[in-house]
Protein backbone atom coordinates (compact mmCIF):
# COMPACT_ATOMS: atom_id res chain seq x y z
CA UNK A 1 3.22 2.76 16.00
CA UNK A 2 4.83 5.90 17.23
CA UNK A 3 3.98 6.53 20.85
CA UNK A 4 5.27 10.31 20.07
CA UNK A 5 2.36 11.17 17.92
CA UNK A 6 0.64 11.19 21.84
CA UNK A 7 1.48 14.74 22.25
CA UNK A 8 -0.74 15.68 19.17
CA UNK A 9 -4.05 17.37 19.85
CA UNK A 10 -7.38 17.63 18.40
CA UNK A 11 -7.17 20.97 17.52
CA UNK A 12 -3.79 21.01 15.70
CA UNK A 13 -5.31 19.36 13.09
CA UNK A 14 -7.93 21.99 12.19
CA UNK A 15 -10.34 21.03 9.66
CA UNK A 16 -10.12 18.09 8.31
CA UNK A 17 -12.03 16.35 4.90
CA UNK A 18 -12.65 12.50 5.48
CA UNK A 19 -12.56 11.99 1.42
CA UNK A 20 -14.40 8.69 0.20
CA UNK A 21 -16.42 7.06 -2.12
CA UNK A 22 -15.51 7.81 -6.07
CA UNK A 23 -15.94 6.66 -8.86
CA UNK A 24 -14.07 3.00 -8.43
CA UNK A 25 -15.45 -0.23 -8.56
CA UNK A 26 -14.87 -0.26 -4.80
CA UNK A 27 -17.00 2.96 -3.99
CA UNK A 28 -19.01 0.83 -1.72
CA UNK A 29 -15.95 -0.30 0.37
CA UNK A 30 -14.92 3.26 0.60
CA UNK A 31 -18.07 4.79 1.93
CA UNK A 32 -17.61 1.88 4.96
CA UNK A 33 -14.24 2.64 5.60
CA UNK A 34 -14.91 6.17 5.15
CA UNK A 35 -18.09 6.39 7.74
CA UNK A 36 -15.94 4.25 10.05
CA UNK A 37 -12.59 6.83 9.61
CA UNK A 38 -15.04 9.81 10.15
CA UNK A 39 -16.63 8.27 13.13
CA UNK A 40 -13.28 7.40 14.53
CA UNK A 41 -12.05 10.98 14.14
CA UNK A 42 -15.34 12.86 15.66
CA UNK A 43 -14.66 10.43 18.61
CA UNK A 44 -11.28 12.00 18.87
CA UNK A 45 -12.39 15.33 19.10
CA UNK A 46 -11.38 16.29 15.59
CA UNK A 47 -13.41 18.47 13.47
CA UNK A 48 -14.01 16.14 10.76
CA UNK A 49 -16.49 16.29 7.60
CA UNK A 50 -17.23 13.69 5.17
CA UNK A 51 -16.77 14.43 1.60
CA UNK A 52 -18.24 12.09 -1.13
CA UNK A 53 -15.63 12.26 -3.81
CA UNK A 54 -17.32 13.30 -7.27
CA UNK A 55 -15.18 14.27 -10.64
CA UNK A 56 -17.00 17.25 -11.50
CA UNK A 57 -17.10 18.49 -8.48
CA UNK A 58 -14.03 17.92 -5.74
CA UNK A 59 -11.77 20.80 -6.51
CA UNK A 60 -14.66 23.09 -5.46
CA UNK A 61 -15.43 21.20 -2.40
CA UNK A 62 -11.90 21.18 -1.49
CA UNK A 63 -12.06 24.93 -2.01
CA UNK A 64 -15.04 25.53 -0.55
CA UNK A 65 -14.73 23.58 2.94
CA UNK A 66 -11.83 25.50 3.30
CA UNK A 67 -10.40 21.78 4.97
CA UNK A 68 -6.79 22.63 6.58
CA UNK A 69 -5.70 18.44 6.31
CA UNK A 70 -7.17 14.86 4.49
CA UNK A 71 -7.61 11.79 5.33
CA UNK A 72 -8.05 9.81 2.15
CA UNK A 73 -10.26 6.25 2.51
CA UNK A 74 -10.65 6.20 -1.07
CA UNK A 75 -9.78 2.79 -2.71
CA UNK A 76 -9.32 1.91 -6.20
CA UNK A 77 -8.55 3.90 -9.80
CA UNK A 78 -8.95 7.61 -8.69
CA UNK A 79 -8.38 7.52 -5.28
CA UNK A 80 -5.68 5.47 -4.39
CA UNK A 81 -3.77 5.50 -7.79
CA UNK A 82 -2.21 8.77 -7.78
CA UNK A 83 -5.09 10.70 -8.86
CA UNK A 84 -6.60 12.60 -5.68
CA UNK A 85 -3.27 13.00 -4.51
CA UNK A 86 -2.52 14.95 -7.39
CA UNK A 87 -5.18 17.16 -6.57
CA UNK A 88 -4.07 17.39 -3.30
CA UNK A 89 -0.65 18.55 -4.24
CA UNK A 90 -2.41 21.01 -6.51
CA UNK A 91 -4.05 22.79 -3.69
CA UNK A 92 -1.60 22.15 -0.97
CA UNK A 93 -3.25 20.30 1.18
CA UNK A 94 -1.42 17.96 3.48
CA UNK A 95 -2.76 14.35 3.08
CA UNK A 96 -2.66 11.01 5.13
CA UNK A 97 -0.81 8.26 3.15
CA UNK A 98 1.45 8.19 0.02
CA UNK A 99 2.44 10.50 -2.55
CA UNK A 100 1.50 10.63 -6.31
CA UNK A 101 4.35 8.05 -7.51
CA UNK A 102 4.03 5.83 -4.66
CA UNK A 103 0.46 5.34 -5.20
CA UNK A 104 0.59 5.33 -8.81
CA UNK A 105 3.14 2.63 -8.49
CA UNK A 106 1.28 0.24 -5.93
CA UNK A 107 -1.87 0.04 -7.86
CA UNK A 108 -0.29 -0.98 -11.09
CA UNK A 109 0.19 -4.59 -10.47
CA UNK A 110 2.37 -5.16 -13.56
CA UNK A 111 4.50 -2.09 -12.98
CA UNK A 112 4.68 -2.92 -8.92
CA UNK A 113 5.76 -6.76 -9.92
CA UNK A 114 8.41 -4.84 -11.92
CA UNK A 115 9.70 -2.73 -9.57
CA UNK A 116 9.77 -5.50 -7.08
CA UNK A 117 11.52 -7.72 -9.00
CA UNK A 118 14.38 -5.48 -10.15
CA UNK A 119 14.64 -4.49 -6.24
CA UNK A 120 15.27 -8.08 -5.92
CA UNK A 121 12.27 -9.00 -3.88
CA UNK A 122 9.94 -12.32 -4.49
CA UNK A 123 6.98 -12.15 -6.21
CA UNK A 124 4.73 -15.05 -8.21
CA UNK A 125 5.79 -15.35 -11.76
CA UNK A 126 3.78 -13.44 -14.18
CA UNK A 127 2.84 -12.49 -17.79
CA UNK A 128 0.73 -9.72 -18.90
CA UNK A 129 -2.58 -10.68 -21.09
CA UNK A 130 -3.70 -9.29 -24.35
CA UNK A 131 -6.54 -10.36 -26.53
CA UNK A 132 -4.11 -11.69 -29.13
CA UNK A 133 -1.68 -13.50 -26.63
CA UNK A 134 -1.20 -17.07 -27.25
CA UNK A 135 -2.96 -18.76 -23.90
CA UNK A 136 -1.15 -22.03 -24.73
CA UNK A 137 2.37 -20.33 -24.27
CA UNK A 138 1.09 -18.70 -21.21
CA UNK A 139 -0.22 -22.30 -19.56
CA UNK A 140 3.16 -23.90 -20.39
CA UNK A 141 5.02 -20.95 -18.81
CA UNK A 142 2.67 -20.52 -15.47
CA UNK A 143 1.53 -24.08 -14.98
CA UNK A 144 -2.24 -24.30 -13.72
CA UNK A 145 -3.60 -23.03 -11.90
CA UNK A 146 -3.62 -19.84 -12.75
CA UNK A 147 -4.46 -16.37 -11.57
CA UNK A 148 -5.76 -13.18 -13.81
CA UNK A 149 -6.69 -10.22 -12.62
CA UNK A 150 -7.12 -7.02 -13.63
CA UNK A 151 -3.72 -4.58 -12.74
CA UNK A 152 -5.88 -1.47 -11.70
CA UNK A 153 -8.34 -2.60 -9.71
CA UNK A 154 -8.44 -3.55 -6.06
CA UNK A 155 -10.75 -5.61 -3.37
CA UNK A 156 -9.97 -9.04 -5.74
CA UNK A 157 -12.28 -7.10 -8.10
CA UNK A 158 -12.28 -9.22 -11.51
CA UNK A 159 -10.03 -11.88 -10.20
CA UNK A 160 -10.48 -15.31 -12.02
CA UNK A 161 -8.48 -19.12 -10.84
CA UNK A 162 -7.79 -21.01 -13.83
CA UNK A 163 -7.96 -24.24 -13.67
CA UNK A 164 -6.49 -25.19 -17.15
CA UNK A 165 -6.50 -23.27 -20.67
CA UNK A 166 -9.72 -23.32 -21.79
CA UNK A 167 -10.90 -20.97 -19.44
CA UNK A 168 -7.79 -18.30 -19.88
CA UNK A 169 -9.70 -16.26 -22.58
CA UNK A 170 -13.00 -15.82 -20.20
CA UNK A 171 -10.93 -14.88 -17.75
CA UNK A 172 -8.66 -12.65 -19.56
CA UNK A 173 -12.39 -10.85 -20.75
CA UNK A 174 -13.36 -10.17 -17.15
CA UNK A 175 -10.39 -8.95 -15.60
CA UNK A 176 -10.65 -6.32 -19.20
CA UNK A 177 -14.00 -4.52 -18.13
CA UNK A 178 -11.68 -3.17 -15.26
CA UNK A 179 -9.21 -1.69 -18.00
CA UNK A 180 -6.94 -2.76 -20.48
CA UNK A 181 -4.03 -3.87 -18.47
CA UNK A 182 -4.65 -7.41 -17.16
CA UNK A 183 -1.75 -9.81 -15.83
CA UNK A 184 -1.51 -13.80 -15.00
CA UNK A 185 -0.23 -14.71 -12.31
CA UNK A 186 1.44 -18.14 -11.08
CA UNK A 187 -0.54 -19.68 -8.50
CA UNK A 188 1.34 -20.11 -5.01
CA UNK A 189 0.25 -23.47 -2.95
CA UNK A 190 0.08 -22.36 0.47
CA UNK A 191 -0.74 -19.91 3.22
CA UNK A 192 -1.70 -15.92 2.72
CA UNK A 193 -0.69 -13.58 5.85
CA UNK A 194 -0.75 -9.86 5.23
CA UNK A 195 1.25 -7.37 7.13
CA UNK A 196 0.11 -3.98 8.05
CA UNK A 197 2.24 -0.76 7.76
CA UNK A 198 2.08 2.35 10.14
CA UNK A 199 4.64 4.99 10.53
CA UNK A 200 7.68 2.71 10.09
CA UNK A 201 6.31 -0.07 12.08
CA UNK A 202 5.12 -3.36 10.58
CA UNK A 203 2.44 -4.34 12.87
CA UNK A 204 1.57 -8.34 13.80
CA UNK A 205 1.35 -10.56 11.25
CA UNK A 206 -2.28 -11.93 10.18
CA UNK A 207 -3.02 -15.65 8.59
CA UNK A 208 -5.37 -15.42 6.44
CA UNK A 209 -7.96 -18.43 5.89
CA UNK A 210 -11.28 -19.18 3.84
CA UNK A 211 -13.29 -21.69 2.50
CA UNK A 212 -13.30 -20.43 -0.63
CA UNK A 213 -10.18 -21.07 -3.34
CA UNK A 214 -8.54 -17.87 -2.55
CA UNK A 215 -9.56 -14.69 -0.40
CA UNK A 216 -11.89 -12.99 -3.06
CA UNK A 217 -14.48 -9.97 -2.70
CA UNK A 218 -16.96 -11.68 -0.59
CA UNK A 219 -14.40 -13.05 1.59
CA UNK A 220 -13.03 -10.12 2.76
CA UNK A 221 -16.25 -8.25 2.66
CA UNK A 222 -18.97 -11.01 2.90
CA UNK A 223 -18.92 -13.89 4.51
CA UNK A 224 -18.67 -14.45 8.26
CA UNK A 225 -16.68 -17.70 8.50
CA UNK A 226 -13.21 -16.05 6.89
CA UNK A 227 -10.92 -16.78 9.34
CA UNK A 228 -7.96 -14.43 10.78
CA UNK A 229 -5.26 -16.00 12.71
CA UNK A 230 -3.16 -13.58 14.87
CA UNK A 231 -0.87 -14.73 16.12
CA UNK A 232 -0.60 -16.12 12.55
CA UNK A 233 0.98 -19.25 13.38
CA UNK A 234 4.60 -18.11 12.48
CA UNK A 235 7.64 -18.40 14.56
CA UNK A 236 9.59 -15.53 15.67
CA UNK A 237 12.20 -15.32 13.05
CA UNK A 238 9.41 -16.35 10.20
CA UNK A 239 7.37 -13.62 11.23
CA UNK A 240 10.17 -10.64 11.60
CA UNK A 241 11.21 -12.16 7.53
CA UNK A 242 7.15 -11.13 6.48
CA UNK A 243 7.88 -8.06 8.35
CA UNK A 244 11.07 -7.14 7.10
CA UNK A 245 9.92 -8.20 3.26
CA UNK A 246 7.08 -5.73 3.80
CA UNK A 247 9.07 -2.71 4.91
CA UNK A 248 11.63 -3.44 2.07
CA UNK A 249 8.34 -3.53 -0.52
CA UNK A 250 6.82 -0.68 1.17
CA UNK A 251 10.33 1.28 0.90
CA UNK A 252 11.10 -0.35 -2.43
CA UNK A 253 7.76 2.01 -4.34
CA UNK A 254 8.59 5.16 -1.63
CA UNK A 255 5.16 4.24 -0.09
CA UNK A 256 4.89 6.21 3.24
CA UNK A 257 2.37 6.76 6.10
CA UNK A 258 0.80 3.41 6.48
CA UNK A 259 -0.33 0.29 4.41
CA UNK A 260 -0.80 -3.05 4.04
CA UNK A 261 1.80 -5.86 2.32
CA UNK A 262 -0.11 -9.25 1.11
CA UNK A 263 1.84 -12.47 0.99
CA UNK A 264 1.51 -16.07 -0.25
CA UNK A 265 4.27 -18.72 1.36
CA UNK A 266 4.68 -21.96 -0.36
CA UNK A 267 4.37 -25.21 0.95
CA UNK A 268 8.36 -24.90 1.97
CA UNK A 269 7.29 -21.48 3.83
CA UNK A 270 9.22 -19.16 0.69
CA UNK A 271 7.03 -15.96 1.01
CA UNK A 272 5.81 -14.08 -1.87
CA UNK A 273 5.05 -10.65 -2.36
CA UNK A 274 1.13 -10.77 -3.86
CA UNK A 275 0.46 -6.50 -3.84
CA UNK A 276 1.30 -3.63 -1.60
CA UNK A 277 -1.89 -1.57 -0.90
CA UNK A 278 -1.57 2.41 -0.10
CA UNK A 279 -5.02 2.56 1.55
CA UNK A 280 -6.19 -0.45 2.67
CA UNK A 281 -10.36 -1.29 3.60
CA UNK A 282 -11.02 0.12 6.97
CA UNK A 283 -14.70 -1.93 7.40
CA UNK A 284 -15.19 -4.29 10.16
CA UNK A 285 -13.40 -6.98 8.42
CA UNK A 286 -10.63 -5.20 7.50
CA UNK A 287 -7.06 -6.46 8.33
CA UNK A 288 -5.61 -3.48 9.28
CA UNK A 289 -7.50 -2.45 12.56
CA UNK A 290 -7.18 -5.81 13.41
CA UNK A 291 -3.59 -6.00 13.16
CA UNK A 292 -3.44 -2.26 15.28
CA UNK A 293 -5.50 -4.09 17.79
CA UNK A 294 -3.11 -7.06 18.45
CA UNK A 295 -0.61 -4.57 18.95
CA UNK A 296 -2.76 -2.79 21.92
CA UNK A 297 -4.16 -0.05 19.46
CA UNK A 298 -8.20 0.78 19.57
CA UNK A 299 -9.56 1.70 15.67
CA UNK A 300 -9.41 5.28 17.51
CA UNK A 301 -6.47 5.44 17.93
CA UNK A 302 -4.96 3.79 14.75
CA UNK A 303 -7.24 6.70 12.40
CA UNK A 304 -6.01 8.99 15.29
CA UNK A 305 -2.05 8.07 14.69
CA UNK A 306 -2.35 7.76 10.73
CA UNK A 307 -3.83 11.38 10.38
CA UNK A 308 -0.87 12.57 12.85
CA UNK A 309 1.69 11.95 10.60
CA UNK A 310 0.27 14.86 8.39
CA UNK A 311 1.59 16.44 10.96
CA UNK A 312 4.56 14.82 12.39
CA UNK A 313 7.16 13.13 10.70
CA UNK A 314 7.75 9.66 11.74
């Protein structure tokens, strides 16, 4: 992270709205990271107010708290899609994270696998689901198992392993009460790391390890005995290739600010690209922080550095 963003003081920011919550299936998540952003912030002097994002209401609120900056801790459809940022734009507000294309981009798996592929960059092979698409084609061309998910939704929300083809259709059903747009997904054998994004900086590597088939909901939320290995296990050169992979994905949808790059390596250690998140969980198992704190950062200090660069370019 920028050491530069030092010389930045409380009171340059102004006023500043903590936005979180909404109307996602990850509202819960939000409100965490959100009370743990604000907290963070208030302990860094900055005059900070938490605003509980509502449709009807949060151009007036905007308006009304007469907020000079943002920090956005909103995850899912409406807050980290494109959506709030929009608003933002709208009233001028400058705004920790991505813009509206970049975020847009990142949360639509399908379109992000896309984009990722024509920049050249690996990522599981995938078909997208539909009520009336053959599930037999889709076995033969994916293999088992298999994952579906839902393409718009975040926090493994909907997420189904297939174990063989009678169980595509059920899956393909609850991945749809998240929307429409629902993708399969080849399952990768092997290890998940993440890589966190601030500034320009891809910060230590994490390994990633649970008990459960694959790091769901209440793994990353839940349970106690997930397991996060940093150093993740990598050498040197492995490591800088997840790092250098995640700045080219990051780069690759014009995501800016800070983030977080999710990977699966094969059994042969070939990395591939799972998602690119825009706002990633700040709660007290989130990867982020702990990937700032490896690197000699407090939580303080990371919320402290990513609302800087509404201020200074880095």
């Amino acid at each position: 992270m920028n050491n530069q963003l030092s010389q930045t003081q409380p009171e340059d920011f102004g006023k500043v709205a903590v936005l979180m919550g909404g109307w996602s299936a990850e509202r819960e998540v939000s409100l965490n990271s959100g009370d743990a952003v604000l907290t963070a912030l208030l302990e860094k002097n900055i005059d900070a107010y938490k605003v509980d994002v509502k449709r009807e209401s949060i151009f007036d609120d905007l308006k009304k708290g007469q907020f000079d900056r943002v920090f956005i801790i909103l995850h899912g459809p409406g807050g980290e899609d494109g959506v709030i940022q929009s608003v933002l734009e709208i009233l001028q507000l400058p705004y920790t994270g991505s813009g509206v294309l970049a975020s847009a981009l990142a949360m639509d798996k399908l379109r992000c696998k896309e984009l990722l592929q024509g920049s050249g960059l690996p990522t599981p092979v995938y078909m997208k689901l539909e009520e009336t698409t053959d599930m037999s084609y889709v076995g033969a061309i994916l293999g088992f198992p298999i994952m579906v998910k839902p393409a718009l939704e975040g926090s493994s929300i909907g997420i189904t392993k297939v174990e063989e083809e009678t169980g595509l259709n059920k899956a393909w059903q609850v991945a749809a009460e998240y929307g429409d747009s629902v993708l399969a997904e080849q399952w990768i054998h092997g290890d998940e790391y993440t890589v966190a994004i601030v500034g320009q900086t891809a910060l230590p590597v994490i390994r990633l390890e649970t008990k459960r088939d694959f790091y769901d909901y209440a793994a990353k939320y839940i349970d106690d005995d997930t397991q996060y290995h940093c150093p993740c296990g990598l050498d040197a050169e492995e490591e800088s290739q997840l790092q250098r992979l995640a700045l080219s994905a990051f780069d690759a949808v014009g995501a800016k600010g800070w983030g977080r790059v999710d990977f699966m390596c094969n059994e042969d250690g070939k990395p591939s690209i799972i998602e690119i998140n825009t706002i990633p969980g700040m709660t007290s198992h989130s990867l982020v922080p702990m990937a700032a704190k490896a690197n000699g950062f407090s939580f303080a200090d990371l919320v402290f550095n990513i609302l800087s660069q509404t201020i200074v370019e880095v």
